[in-house]
Protein backbone atom coordinates (compact mmCIF):
# COMPACT_ATOMS: atom_id res chain seq x y z
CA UNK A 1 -10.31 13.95 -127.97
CA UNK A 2 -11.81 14.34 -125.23
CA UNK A 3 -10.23 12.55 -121.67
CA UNK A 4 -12.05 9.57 -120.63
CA UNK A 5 -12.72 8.62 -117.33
CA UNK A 6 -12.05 5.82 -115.20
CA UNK A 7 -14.49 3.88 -113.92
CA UNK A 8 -11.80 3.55 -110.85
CA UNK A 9 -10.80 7.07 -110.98
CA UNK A 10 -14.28 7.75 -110.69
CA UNK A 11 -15.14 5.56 -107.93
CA UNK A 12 -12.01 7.05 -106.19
CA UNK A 13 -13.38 10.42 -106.76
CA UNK A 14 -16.34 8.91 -104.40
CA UNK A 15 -14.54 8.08 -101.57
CA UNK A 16 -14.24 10.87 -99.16
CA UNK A 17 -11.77 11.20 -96.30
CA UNK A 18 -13.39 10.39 -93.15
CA UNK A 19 -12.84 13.74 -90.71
CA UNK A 20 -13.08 12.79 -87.12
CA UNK A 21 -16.23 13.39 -85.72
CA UNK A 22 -16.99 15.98 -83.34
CA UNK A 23 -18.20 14.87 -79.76
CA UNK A 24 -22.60 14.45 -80.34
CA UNK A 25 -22.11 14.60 -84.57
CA UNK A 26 -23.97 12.37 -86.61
CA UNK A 27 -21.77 9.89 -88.44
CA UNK A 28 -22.54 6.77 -90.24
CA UNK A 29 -23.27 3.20 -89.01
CA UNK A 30 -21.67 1.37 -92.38
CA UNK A 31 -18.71 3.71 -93.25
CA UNK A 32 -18.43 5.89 -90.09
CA UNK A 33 -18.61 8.63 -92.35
CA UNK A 34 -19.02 12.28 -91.06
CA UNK A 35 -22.88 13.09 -91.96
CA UNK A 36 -23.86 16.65 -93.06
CA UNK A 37 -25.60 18.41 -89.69
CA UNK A 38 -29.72 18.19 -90.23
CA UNK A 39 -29.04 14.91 -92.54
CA UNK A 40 -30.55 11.20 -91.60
CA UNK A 41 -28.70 9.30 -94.23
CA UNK A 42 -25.00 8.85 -95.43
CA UNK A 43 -24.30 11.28 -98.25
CA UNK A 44 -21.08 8.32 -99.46
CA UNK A 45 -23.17 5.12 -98.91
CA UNK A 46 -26.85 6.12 -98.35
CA UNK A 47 -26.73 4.69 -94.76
CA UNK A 48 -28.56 5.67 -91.94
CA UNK A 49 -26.95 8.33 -89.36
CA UNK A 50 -26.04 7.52 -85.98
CA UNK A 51 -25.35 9.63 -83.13
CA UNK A 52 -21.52 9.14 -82.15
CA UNK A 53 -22.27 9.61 -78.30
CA UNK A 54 -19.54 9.71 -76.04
CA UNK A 55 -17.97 6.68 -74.27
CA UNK A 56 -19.07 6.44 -70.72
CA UNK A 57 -16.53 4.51 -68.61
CA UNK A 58 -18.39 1.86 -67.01
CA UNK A 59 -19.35 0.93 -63.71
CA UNK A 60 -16.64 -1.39 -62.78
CA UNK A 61 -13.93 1.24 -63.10
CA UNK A 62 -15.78 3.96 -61.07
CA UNK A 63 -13.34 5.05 -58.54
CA UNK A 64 -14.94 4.25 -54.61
CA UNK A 65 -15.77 7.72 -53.20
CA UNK A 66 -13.22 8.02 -50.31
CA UNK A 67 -14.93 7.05 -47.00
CA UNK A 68 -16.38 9.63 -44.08
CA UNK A 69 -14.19 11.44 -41.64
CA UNK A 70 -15.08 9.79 -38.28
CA UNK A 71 -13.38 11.42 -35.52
CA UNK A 72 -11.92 8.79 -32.88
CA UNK A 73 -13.67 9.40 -29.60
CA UNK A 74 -12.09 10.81 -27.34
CA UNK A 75 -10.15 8.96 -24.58
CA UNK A 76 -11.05 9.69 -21.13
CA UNK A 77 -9.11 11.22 -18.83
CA UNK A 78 -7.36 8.66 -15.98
CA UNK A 79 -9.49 9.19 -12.74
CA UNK A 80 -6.98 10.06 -10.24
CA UNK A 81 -7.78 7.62 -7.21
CA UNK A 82 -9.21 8.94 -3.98
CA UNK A 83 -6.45 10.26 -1.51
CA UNK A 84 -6.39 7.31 1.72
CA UNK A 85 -8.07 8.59 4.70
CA UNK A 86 -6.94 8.69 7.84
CA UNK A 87 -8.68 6.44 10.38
CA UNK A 88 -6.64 6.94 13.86
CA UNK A 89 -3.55 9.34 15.29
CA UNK A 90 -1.32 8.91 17.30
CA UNK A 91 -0.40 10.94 20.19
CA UNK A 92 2.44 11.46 22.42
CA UNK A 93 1.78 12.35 26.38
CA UNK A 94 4.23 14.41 27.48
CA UNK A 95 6.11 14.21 31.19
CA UNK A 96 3.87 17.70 32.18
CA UNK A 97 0.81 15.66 31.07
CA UNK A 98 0.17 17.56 27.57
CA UNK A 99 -0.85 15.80 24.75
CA UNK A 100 0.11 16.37 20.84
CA UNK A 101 -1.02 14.65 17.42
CA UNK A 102 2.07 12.84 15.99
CA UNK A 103 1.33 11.09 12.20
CA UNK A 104 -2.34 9.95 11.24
CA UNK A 105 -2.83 5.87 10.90
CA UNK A 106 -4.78 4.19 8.32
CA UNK A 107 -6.47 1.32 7.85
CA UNK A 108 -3.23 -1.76 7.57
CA UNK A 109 0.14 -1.85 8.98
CA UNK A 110 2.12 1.15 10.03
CA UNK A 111 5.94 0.71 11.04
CA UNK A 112 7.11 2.71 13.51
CA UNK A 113 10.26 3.28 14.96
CA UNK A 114 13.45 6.08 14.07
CA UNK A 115 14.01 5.49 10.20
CA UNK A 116 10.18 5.70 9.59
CA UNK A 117 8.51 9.20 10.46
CA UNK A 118 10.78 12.29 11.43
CA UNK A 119 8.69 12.79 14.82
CA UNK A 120 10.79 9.20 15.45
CA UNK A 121 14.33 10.64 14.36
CA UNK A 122 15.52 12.09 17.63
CA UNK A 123 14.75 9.28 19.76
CA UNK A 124 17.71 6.87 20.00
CA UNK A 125 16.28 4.72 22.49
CA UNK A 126 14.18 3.21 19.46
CA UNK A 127 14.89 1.00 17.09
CA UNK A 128 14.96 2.15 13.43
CA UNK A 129 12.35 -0.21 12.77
CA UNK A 130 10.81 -0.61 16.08
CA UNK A 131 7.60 -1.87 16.08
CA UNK A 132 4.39 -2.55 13.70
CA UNK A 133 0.34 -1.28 14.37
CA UNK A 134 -2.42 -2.74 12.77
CA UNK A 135 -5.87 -0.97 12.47
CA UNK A 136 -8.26 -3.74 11.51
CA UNK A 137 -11.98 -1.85 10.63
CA UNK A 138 -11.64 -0.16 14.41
CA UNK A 139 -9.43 -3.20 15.97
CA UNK A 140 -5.97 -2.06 16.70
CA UNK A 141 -2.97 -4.56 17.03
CA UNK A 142 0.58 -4.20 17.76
CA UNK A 143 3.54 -6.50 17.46
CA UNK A 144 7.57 -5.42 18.39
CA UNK A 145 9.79 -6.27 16.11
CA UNK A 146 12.90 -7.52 18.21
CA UNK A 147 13.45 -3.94 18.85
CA UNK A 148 16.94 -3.27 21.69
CA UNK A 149 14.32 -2.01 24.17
CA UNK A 150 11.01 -3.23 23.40
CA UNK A 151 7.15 -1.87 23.28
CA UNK A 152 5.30 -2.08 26.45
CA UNK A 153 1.44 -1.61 27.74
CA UNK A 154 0.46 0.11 30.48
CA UNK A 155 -1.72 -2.54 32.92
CA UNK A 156 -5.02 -2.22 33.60
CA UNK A 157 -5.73 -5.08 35.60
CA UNK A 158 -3.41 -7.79 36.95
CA UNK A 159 -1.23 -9.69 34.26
CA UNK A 160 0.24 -13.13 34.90
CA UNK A 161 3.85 -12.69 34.17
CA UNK A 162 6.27 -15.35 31.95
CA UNK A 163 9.87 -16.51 32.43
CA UNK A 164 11.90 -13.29 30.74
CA UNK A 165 8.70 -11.11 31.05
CA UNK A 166 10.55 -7.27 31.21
CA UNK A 167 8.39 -4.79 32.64
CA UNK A 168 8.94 -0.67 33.46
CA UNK A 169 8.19 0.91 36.33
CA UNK A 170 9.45 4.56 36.27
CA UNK A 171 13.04 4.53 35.39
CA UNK A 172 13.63 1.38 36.11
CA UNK A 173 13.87 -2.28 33.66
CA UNK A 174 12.90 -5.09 35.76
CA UNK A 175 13.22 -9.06 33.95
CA UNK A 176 11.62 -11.56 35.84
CA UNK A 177 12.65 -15.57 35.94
CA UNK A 178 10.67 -18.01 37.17
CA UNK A 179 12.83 -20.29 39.76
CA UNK A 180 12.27 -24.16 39.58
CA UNK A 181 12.69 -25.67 43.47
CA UNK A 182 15.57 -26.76 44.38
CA UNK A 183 15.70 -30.91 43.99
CA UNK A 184 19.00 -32.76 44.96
CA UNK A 185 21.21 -34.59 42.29
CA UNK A 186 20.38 -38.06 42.18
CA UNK A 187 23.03 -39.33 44.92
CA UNK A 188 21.75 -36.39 47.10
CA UNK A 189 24.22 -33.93 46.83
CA UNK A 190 22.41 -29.93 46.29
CA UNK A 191 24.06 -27.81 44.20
CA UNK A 192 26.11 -24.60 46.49
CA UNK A 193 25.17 -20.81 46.40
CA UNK A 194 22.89 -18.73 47.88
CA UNK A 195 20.62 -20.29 50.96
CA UNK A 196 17.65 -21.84 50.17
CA UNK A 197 15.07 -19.53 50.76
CA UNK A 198 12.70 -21.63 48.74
CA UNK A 199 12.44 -18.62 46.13
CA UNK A 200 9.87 -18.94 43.00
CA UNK A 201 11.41 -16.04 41.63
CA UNK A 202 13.90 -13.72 41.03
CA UNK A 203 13.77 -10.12 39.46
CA UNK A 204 16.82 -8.85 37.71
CA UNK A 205 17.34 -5.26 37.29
CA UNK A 206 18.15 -4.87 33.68
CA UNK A 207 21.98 -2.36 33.13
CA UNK A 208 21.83 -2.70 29.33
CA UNK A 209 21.11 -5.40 26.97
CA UNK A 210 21.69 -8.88 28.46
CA UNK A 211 23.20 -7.22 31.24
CA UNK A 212 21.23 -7.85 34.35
CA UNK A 213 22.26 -5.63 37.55
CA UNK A 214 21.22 -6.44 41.39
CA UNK A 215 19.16 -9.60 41.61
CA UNK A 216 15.94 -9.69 43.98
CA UNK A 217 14.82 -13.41 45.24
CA UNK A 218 11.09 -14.21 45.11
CA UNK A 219 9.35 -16.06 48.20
CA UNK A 220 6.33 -15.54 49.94
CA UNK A 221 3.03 -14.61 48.67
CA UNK A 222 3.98 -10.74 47.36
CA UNK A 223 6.72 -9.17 46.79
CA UNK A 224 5.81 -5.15 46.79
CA UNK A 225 8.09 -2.36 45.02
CA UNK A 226 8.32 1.18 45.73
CA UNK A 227 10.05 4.31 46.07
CA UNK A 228 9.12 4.63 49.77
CA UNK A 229 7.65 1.56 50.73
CA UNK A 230 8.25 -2.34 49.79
CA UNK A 231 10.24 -5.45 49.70
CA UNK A 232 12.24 -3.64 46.72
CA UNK A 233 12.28 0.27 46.68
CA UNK A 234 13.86 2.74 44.10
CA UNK A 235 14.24 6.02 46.76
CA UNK A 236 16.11 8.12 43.63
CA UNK A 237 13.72 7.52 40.93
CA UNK A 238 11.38 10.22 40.98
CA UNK A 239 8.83 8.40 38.83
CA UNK A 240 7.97 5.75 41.41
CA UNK A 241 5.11 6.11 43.58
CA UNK A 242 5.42 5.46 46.90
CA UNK A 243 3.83 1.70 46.67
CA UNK A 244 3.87 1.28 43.60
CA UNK A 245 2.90 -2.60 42.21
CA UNK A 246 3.42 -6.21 43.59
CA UNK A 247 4.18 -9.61 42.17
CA UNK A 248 2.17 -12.33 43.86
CA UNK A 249 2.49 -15.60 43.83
CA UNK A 250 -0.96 -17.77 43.57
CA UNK A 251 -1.47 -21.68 42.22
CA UNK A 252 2.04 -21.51 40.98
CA UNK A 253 1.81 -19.20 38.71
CA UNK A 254 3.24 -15.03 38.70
CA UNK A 255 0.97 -12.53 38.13
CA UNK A 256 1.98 -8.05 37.86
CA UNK A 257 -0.14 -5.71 39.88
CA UNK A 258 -0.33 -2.00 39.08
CA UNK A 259 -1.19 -0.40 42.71
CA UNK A 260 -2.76 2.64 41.10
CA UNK A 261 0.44 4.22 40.81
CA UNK A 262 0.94 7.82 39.16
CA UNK A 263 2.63 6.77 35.99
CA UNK A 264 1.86 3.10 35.23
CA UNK A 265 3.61 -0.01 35.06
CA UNK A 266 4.09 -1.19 31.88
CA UNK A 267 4.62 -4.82 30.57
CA UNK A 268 6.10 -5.73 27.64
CA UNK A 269 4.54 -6.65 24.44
CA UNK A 270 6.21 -10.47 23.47
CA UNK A 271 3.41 -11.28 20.93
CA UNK A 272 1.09 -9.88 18.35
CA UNK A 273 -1.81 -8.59 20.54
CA UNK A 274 -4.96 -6.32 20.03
CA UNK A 275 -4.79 -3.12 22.03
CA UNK A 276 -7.65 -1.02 23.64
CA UNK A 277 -7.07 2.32 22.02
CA UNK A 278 -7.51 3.66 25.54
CA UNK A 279 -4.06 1.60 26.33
CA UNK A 280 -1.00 3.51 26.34
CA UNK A 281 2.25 2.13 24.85
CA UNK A 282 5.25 2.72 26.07
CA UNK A 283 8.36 3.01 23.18
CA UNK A 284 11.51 4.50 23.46
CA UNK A 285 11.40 7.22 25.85
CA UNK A 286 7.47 8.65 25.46
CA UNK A 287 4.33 7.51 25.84
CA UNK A 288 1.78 7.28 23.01
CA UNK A 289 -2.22 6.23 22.57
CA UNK A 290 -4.31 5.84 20.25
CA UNK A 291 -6.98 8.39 19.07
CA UNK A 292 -9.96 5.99 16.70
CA UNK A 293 -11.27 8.77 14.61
């Protein structure tokens, strides 16, 4: 007898494992079937082929192509700031009449004195910090600055003189003080000392500091000093001239007279005041100007 079959075997006979399809093969749209290469239609079902294309990832999950390379710019280098320059020197005039540069000035203040510039440092008859300059576009200006023996200007002309007024003439420190006149006490009794020579002044010869030496009273019109010739002379002091200034006495008031002496008299410098830069000024032992440049 021969073996029957089943109508289920049968139909399982039909079914055909599915082999994975190869990337661009033909497979089909109903049973996803592998297709025969060069057939259109579904040799299990009878459907049409399709084309198993490869999955493209979409859009949204494209990865952002990294950004440019921009180079930073470069940073430029700090401009270094012009060097100051120098608008004035100052010079020293030497006892045999020579002259040298000393430190250049610039525009603002300048301190000078024995702790601030070495040409200073051997000079112990200034004060560490001994006086200020001020160059002012051109305008010069100088101030002490309660230095132990004070800045001085040579005169030019006559200068009406204060009570404590020091001025140098050669060597010599001269202070003067104004006198008032001489009134009695109220029941008449005047005070003892020295005769009433109805003075107006009195110059003290200055020994150190606050240490006044011989005294000179004040009366008349002038009073003349010299080293040869005068009401006060200085014979040892080789820096006075002869006749060398006078203190007169005019509408009550003082006033200091250079007599064209050889070296100068020089007054001293209370205030802040504006010097001529053909002035010179007197600190410490030398003598310095002012060279505008």
């Amino acid at each position: 007898m021969a073996d029957t079959v089943c109508a289920d075997d049968e139909q399982q006979q039909m079914i055909l494992p599915k082999p994975a399809p190869d990337s661009g093969a033909k497979v089909c749209s109903q049973c996803g079937t592998a297709i025969t290469p060069g057939f259109k239609f579904c040799g299990n079902c009878g459907s049409p082929a399709i084309v198993d294309a490869p999955v493209q990832p979409s859009l949204d999950s494209t990865i952002p192509a990294p950004a440019p390379f921009v180079a930073p710019a470069p940073v430029p280098a700090p401009v270094a700031a012009p060097a100051p320059v120098p608008v004035a020197r100052l010079i020293v005039q030497r006892p045999d009449g020579s002259t040298a540069p000393v430190i250049d000035m610039f525009d603002g203040e300048t301190i000078l004195g024995r702790s601030t510039h070495a040409a200073f440092s051997n000079d112990y008859y200034m004060s560490p910090n001994h006086c200020k300059l001020t160059i002012d576009s051109g305008s010069i200006f100088v101030e002490d600055l309660g230095s132990l023996n004070g800045t001085f200007f040579r005169l030019s002309h006559e200068e009406l003189l204060h009570d404590g007024d020091m001025f140098r003439v050669g060597t010599e420190v001269l202070r003067y003080r104004a006198l008032p006149p001489v009134d009695a006490l109220d029941d008449g009794t005047i005070i003892a000392g020295s005769p009433n020579l109805d003075a107006w002044g009195r110059l003290e010869l200055i020994m150190g500091k606050d240490v006044p030496g011989q005294a000179f009273a004040m009366t008349g019109e002038r009073i003349r000093i010299g080293r040869e010739e005068g009401d006060i002379t200085f014979p040892d002091d080789g820096y006075v001239s002869g006749e060398h200034l006078e203190v007169t006495r005019m509408d009550n008031a003082s006033y200091l007279i250079d007599l064209n002496s050889s070296n100068g008299t020089y007054l001293n410098i209370k205030n802040m005041m504006e010097l001529d830069p053909a002035t010179p000024i007197l600190m410490g032992y030398q003598l310095y100007r002012i060279e505008l440049l």
